[in-house]
N, C-alpha and C. Protein backbone atom coordinates (compact mmCIF):
# COMPACT_ATOMS: atom_id res chain seq x y z
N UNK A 1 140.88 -112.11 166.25
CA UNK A 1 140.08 -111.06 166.83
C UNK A 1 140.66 -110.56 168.15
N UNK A 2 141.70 -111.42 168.83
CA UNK A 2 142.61 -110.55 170.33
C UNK A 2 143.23 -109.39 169.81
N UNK A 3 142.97 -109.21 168.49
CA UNK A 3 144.04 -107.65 167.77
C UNK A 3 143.45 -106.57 168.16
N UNK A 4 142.06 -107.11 168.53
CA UNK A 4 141.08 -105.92 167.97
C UNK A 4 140.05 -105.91 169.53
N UNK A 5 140.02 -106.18 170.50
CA UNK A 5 139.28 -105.96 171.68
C UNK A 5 139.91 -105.35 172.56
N UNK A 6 139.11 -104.47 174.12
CA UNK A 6 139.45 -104.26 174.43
C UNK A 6 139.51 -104.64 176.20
N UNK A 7 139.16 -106.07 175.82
CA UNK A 7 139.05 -106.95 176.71
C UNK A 7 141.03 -107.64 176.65
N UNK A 8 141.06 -108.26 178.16
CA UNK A 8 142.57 -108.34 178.32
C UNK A 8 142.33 -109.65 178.36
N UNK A 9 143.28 -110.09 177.02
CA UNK A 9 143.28 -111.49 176.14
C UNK A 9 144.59 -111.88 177.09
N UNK A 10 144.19 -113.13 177.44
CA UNK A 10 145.44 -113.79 177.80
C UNK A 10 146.85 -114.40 176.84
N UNK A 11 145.60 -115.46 176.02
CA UNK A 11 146.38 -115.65 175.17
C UNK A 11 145.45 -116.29 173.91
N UNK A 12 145.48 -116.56 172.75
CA UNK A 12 145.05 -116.90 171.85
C UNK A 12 145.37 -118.24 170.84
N UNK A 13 144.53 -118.87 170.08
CA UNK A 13 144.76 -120.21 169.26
C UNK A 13 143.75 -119.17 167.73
N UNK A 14 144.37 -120.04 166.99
CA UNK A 14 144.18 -119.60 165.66
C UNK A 14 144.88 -120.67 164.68
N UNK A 15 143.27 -121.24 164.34
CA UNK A 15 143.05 -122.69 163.38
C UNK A 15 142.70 -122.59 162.38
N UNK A 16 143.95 -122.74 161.34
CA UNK A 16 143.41 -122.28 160.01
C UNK A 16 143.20 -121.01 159.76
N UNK A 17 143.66 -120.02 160.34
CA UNK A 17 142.59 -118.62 160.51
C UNK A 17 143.62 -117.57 159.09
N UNK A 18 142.76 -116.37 159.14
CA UNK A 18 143.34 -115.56 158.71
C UNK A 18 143.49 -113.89 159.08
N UNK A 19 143.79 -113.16 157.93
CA UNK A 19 143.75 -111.66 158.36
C UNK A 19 142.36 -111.08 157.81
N UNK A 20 141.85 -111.67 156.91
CA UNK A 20 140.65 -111.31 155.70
C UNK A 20 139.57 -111.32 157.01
N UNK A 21 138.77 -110.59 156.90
CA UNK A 21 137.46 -110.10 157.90
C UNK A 21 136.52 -111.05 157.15
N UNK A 22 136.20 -112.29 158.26
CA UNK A 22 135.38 -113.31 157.70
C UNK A 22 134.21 -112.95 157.34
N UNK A 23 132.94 -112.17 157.28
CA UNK A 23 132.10 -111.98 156.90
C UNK A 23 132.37 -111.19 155.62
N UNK A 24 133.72 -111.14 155.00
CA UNK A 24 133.94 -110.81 153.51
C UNK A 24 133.72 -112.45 153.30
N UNK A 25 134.57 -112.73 153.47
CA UNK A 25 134.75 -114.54 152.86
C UNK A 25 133.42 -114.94 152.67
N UNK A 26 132.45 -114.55 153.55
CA UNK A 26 131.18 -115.53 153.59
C UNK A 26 130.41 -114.54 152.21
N UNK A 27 130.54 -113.59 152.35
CA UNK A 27 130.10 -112.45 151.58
C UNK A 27 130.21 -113.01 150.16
N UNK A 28 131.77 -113.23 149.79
CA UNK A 28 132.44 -113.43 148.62
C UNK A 28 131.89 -114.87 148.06
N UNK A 29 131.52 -115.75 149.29
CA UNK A 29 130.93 -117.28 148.60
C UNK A 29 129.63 -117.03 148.30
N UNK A 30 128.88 -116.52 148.53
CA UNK A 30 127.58 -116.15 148.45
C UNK A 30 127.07 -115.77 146.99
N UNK A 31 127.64 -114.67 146.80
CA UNK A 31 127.92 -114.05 145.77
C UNK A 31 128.11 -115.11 144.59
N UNK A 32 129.45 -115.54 144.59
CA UNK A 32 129.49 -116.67 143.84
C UNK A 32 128.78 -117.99 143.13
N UNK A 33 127.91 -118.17 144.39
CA UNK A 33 126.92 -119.10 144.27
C UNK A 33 125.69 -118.15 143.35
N UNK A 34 124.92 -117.20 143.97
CA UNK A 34 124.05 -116.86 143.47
C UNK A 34 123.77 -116.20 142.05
N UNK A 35 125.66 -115.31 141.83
CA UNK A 35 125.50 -114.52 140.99
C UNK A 35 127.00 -114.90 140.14
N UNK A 36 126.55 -116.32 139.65
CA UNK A 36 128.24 -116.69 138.78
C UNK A 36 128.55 -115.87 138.07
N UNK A 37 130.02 -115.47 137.92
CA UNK A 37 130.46 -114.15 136.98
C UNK A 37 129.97 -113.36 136.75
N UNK A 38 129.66 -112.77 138.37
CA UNK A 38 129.93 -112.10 138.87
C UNK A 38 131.45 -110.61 138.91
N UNK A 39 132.29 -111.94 139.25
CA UNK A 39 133.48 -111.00 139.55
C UNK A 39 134.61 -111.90 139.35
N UNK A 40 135.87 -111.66 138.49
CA UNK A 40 136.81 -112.38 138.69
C UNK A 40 137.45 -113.40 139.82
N UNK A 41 137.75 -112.38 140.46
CA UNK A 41 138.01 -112.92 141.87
C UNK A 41 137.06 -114.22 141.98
N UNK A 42 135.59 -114.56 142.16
CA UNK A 42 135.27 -115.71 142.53
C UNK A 42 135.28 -116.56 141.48
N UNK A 43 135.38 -116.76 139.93
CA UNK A 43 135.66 -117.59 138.83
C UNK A 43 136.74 -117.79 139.25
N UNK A 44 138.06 -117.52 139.62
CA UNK A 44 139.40 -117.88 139.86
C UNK A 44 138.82 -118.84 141.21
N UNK A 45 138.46 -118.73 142.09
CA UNK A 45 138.19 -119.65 143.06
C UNK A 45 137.35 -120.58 142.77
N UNK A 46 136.97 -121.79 141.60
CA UNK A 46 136.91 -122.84 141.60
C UNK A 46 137.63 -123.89 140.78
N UNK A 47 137.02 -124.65 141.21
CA UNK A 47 138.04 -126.04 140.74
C UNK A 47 137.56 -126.76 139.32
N UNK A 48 138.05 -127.32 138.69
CA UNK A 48 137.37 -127.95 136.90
C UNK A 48 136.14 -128.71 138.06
N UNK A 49 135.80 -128.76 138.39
CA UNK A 49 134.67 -129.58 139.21
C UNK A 49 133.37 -128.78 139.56
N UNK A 50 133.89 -127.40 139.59
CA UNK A 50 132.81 -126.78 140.24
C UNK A 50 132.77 -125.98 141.65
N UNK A 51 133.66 -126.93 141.91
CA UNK A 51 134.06 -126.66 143.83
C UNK A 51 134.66 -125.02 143.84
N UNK A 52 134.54 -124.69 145.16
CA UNK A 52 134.98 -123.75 145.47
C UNK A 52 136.28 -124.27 146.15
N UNK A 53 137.13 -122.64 146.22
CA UNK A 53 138.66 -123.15 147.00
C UNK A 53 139.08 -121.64 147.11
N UNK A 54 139.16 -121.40 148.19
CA UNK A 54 139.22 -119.47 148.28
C UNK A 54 140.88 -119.63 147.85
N UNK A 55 141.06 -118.82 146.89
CA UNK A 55 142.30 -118.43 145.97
C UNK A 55 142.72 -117.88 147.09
N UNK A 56 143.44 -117.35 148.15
CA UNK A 56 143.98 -115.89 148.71
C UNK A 56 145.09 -114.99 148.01
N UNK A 57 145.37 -115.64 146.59
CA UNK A 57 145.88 -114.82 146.21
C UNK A 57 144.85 -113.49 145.26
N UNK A 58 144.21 -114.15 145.15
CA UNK A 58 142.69 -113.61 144.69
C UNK A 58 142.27 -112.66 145.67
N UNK A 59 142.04 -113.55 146.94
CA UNK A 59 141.20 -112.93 147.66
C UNK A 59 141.63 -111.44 148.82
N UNK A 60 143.14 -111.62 149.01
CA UNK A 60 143.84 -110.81 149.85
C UNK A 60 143.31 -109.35 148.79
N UNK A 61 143.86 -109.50 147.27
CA UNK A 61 143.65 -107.98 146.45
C UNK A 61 142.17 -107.49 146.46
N UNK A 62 141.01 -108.43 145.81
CA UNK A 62 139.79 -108.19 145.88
C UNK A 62 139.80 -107.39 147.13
N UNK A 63 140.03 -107.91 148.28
CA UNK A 63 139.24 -107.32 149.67
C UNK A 63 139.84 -106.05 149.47
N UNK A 64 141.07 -105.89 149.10
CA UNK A 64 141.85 -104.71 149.41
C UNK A 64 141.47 -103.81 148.28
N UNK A 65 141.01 -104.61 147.41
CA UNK A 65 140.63 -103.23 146.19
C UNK A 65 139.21 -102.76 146.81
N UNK A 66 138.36 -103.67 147.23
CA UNK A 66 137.39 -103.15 147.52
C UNK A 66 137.14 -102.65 148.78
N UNK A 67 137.88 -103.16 149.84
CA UNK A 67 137.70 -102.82 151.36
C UNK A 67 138.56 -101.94 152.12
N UNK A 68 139.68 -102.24 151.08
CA UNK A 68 141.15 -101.04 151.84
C UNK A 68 141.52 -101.60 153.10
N UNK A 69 142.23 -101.21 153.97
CA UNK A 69 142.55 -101.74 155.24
C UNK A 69 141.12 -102.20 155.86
N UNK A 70 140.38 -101.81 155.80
CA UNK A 70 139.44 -101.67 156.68
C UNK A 70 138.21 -103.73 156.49
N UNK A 71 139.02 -103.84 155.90
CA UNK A 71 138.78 -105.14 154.94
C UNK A 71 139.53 -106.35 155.73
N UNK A 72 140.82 -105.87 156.84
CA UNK A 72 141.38 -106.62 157.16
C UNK A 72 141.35 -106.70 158.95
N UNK A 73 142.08 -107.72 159.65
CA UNK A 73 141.51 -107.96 160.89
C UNK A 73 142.76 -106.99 161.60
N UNK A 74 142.85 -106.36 161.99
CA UNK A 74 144.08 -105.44 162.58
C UNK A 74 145.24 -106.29 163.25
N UNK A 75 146.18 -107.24 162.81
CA UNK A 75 146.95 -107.92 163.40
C UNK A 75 148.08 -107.60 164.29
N UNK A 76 148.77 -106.51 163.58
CA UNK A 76 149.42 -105.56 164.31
C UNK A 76 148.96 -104.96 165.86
N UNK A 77 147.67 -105.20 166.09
CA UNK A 77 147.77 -104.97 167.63
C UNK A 77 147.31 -105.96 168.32
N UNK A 78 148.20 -107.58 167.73
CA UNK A 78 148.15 -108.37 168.60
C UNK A 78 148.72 -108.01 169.65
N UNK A 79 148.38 -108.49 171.57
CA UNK A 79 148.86 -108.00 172.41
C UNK A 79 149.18 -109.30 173.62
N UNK A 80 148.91 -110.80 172.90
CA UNK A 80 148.91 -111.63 173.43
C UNK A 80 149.50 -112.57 172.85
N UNK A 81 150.01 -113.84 173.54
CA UNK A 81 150.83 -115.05 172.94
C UNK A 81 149.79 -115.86 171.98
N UNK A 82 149.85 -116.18 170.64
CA UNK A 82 149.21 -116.92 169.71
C UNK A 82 149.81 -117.79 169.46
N UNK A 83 148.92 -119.13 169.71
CA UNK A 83 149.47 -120.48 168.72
C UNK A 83 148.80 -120.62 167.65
N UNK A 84 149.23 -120.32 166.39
CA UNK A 84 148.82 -120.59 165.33
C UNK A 84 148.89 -121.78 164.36
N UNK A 85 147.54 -123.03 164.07
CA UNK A 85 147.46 -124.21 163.57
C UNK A 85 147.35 -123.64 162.13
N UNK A 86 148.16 -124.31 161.17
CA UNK A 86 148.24 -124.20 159.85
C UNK A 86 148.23 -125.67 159.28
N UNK A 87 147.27 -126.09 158.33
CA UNK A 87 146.94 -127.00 157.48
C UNK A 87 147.54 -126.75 155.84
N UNK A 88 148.53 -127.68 155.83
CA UNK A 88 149.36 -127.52 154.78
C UNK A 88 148.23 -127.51 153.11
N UNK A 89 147.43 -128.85 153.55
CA UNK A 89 146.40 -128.79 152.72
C UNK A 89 144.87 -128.39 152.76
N UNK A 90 145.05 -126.75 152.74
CA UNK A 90 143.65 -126.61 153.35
C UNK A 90 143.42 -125.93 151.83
N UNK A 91 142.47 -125.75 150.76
CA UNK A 91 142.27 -125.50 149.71
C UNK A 91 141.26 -124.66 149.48
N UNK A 92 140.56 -124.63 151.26
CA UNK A 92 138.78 -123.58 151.20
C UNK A 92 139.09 -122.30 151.69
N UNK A 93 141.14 -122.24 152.24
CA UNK A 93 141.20 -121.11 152.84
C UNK A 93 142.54 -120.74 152.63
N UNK A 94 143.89 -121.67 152.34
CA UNK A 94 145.06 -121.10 151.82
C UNK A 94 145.56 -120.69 153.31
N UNK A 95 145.39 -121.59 154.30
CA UNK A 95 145.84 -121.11 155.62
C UNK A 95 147.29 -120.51 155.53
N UNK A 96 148.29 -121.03 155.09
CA UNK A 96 149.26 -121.00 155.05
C UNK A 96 150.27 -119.36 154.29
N UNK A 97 149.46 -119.21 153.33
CA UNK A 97 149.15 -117.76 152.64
C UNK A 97 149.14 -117.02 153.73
N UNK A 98 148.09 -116.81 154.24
CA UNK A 98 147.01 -116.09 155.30
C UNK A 98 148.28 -115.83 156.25
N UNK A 99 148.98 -116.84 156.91
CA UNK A 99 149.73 -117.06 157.88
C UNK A 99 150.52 -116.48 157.46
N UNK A 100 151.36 -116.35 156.56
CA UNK A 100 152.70 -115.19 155.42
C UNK A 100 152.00 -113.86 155.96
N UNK A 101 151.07 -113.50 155.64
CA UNK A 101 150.52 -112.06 155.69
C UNK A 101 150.56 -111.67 156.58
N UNK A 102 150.15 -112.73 157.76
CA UNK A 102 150.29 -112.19 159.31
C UNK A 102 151.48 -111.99 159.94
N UNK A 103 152.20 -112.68 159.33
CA UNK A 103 153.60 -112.80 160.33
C UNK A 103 154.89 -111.69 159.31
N UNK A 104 154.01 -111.39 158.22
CA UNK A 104 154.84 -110.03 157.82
C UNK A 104 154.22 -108.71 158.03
N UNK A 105 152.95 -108.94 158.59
CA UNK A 105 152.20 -107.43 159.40
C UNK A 105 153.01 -107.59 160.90
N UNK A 106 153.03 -108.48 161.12
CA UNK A 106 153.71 -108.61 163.00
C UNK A 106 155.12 -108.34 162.46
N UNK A 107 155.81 -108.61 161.51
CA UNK A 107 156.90 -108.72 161.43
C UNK A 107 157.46 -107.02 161.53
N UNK A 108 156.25 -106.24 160.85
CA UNK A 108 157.35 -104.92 160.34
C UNK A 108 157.00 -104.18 162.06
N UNK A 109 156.07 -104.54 163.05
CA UNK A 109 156.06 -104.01 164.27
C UNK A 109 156.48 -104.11 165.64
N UNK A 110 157.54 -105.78 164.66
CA UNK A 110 158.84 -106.34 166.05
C UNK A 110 157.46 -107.22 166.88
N UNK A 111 156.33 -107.58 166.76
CA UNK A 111 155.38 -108.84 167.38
C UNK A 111 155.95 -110.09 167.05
N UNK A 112 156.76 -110.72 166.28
CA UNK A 112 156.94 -112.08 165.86
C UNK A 112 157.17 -112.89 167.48
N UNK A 113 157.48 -112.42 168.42
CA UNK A 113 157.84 -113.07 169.05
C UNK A 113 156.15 -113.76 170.23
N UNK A 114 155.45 -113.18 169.38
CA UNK A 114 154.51 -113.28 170.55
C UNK A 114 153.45 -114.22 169.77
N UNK A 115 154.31 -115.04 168.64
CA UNK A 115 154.03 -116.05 167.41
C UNK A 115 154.15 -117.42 167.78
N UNK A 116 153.57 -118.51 168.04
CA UNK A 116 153.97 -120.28 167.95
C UNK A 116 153.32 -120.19 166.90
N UNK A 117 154.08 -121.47 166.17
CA UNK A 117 153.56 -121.39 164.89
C UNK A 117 153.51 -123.57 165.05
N UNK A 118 152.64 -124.37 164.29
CA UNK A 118 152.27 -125.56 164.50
C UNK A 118 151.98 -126.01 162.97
N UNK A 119 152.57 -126.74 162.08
CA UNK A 119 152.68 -126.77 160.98
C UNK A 119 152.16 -128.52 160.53
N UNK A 120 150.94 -128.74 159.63
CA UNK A 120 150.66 -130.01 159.50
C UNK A 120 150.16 -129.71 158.26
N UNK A 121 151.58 -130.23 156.99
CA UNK A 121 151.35 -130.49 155.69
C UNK A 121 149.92 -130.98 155.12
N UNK A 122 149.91 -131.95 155.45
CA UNK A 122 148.47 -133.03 154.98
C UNK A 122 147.36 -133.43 155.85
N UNK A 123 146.87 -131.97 156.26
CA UNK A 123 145.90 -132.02 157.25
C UNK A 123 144.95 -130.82 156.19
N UNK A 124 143.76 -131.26 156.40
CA UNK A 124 142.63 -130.18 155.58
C UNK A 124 142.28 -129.27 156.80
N UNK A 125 141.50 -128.26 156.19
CA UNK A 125 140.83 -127.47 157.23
C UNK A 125 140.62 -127.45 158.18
N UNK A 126 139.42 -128.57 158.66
CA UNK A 126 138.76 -128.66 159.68
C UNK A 126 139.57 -129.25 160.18
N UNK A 127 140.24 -128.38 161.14
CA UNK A 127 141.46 -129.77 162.80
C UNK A 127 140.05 -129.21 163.66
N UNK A 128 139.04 -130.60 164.16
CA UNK A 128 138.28 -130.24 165.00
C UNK A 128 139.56 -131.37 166.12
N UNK A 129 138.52 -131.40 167.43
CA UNK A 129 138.97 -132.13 168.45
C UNK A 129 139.22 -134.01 167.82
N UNK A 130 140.15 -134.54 168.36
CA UNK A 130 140.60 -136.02 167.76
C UNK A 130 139.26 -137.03 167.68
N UNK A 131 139.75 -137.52 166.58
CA UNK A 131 138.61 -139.00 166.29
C UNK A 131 137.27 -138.28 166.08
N UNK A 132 137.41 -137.17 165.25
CA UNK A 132 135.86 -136.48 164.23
C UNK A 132 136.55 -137.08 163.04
N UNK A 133 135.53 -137.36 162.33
CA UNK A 133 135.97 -137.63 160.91
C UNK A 133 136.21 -136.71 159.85
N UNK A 134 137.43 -137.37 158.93
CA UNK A 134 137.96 -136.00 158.40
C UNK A 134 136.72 -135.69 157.70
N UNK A 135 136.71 -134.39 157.16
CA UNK A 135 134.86 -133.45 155.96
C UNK A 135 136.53 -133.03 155.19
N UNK A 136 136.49 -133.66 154.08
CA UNK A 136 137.35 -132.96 153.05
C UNK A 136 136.46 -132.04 152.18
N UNK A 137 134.86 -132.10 152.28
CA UNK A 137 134.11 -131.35 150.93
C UNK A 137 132.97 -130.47 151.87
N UNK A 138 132.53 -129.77 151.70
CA UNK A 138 131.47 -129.11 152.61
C UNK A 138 130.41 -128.51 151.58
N UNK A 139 129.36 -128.54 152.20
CA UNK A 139 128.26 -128.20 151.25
C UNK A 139 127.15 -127.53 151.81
N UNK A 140 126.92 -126.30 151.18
CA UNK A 140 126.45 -124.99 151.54
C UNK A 140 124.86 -124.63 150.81
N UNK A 141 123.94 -124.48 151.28
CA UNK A 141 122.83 -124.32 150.56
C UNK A 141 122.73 -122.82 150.68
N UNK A 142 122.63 -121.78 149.34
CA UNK A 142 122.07 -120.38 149.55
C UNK A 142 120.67 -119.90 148.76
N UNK A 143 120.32 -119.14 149.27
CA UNK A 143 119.11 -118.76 148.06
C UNK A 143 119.17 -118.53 146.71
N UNK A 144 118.50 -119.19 145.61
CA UNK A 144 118.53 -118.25 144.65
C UNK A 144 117.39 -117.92 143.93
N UNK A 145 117.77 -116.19 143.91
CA UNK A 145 117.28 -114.94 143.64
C UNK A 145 116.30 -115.84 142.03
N UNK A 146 117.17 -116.36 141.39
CA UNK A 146 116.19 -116.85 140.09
C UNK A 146 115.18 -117.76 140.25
N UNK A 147 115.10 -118.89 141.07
CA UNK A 147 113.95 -119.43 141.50
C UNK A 147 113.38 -119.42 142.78
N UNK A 148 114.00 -118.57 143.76
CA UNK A 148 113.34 -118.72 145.19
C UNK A 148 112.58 -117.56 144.81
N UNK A 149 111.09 -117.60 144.85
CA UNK A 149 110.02 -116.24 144.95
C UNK A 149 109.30 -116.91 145.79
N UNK A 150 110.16 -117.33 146.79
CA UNK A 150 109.16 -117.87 148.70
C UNK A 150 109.12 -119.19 148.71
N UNK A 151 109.53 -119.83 147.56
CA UNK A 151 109.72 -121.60 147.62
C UNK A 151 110.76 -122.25 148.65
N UNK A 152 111.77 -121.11 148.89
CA UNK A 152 113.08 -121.57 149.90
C UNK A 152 113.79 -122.63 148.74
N UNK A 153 113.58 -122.59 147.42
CA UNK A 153 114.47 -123.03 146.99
C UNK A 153 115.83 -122.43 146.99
N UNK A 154 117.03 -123.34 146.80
CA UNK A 154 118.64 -123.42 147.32
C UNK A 154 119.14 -123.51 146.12
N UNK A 155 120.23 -123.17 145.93
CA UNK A 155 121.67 -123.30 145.01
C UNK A 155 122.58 -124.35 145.73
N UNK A 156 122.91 -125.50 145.40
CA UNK A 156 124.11 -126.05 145.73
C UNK A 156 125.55 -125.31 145.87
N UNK A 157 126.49 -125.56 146.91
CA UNK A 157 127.50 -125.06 146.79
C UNK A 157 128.50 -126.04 147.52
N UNK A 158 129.83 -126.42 146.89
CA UNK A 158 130.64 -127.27 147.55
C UNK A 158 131.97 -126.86 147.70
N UNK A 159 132.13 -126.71 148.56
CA UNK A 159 133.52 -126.41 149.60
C UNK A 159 134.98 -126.96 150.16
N UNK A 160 135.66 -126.94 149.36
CA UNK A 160 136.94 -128.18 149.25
C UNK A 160 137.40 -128.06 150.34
N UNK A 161 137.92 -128.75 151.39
CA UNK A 161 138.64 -128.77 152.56
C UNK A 161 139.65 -129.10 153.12
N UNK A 162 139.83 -130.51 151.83
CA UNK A 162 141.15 -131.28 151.72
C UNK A 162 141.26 -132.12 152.76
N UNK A 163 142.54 -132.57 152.92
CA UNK A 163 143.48 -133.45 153.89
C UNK A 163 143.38 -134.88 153.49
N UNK A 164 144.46 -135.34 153.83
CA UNK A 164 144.70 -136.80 153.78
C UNK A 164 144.40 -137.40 154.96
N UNK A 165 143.17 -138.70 155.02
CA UNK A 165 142.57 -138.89 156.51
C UNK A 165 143.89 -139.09 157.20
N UNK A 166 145.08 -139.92 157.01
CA UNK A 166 145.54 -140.48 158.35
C UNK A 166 146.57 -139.49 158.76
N UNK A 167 146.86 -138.48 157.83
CA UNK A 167 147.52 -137.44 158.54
C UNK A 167 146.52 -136.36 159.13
N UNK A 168 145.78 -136.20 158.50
CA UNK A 168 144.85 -135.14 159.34
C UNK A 168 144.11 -135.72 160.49
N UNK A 169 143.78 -136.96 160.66
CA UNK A 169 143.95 -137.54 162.08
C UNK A 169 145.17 -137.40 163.20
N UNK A 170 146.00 -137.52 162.45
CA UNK A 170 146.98 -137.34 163.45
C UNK A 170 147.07 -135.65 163.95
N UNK A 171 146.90 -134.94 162.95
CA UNK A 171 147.46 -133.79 163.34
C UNK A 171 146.05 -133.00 164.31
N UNK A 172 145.07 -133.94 164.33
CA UNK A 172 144.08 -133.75 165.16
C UNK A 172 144.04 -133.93 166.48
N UNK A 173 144.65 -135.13 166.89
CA UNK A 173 145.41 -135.57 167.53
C UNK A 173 146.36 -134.84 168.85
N UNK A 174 147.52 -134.37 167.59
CA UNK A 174 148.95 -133.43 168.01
C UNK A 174 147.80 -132.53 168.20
N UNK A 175 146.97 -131.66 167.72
CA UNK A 175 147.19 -130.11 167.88
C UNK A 175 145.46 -130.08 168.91
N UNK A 176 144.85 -130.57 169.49
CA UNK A 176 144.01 -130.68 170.70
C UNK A 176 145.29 -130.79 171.68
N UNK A 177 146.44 -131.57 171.81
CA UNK A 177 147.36 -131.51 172.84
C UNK A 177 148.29 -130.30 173.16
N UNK A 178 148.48 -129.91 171.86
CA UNK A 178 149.29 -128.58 171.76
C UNK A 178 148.30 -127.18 172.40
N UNK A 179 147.33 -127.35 172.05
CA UNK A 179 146.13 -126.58 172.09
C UNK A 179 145.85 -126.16 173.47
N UNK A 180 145.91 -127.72 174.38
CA UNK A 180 145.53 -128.16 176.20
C UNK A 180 146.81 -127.48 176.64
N UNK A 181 148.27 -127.94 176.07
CA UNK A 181 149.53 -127.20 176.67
C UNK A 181 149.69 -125.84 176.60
N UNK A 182 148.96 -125.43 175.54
CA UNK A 182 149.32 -123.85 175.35
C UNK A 182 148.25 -122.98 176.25
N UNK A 183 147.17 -123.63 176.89
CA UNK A 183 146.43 -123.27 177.47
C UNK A 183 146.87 -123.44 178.68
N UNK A 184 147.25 -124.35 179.04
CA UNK A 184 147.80 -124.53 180.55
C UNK A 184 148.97 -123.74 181.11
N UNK A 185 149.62 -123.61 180.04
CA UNK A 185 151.16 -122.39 179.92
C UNK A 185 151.08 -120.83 180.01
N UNK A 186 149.73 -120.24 179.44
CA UNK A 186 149.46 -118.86 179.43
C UNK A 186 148.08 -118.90 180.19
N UNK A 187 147.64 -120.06 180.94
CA UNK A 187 146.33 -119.64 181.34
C UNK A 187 146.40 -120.31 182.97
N UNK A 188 146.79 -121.39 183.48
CA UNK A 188 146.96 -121.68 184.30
C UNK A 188 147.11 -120.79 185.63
N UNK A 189 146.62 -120.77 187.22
CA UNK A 189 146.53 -119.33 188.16
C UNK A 189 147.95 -120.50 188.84
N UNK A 190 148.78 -119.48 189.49
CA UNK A 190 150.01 -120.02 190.22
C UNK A 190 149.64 -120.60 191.54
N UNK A 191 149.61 -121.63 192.44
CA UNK A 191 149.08 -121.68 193.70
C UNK A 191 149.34 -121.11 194.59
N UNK A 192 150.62 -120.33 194.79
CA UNK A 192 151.16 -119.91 195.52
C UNK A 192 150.36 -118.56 196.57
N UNK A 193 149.64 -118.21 195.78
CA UNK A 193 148.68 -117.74 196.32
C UNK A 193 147.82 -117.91 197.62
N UNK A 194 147.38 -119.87 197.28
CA UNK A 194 145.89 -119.75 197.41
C UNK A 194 146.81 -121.03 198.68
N UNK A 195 148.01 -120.95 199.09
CA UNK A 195 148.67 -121.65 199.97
C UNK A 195 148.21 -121.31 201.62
């Protein structure tokens, strides 16, 4: 979202993230849950289990058939230094996909350089701060339209997240430190000033 304000971003982190305008994503699970087949696009996003796992190869065209640019987060006017965390095994979001898309929208406008990029194969989704426990599955309650008539009855929904605990510990680990350095590097005031 520093692509798109017009507030003066210093610098930016981006965990797992993508270009897809998240209130499609939330849009698109919703849907899924309430109204199965529905739409291609969300039958391609589950697993023989049931689970959900956002396809992005799915999901990049859907948005774009249905949303056009306007579907996507404007990356091209990034205007600040980004460290970008990518989870090799993230399966609810295809970080890594996501991350291709971005760095070939920055790419065709000469931005790559204003790119760190932080790469952890066997880490799931969630890199929260170190020593949280890994959530490889997430589980989503939505309404449904066929039995909620004011009961607040729910639809189950489960959310793959992945990672292998002792690498996604670690890379929890590494990337809160990477996270503190990259903050201290583009955010830090000089003293020289205040001498």
């Amino acid at each position: 979202m520093a692509s798109e304000t017009n507030m003066k971003i210093k610098c930016a982190i981006l965990v797992n993230g993508g270009f897809v305008r998240p209130f499609l994503i939330v849009t698109r699970l919703v849907q899924a849950i309430v109204f199965p087949g529905l739409n291609e696009f969300l039958e391609n996003c589950r697993d023989d289990d049931g689970h959900f796992m956002m396809c992005n190869a799915y999901l990049v065209d859907d948005v774009m058939n249905e949303y056009g640019e306007d579907g996507f987060v404007k990356v091209e006017n990034l205007s600040c230094p980004c460290l970008f965390l990518i989870s090799g095994d993230d399966p609810s979001y295809g970080a890594e996909e996501q991350f291709q898309a971005i760095w070939d929208k920055l790419s065709v406008v000469g931005k790559q350089g204003l790119v760190d990029v932080i790469r952890y194969p066997k880490a799931g989704h969630l890199l929260e701060p170190p020593y949280a426990p890994l959530c490889s599955l997430g589980y989503l309650h939505v309404p449904d339209p066929s039995v909620d008539k004011g009961t607040g009855n729910r639809k189950p929904a489960y959310i793959l997240f992945g990672g292998e605990p002792k690498a996604h510990a670690e890379a929890q680990e590494h990337s809160w430190k990477a996270i503190l350095q990259y903050f201290d590097k583009h955010l830090r005031c000089s003293n020289k000033s205040h001498s």
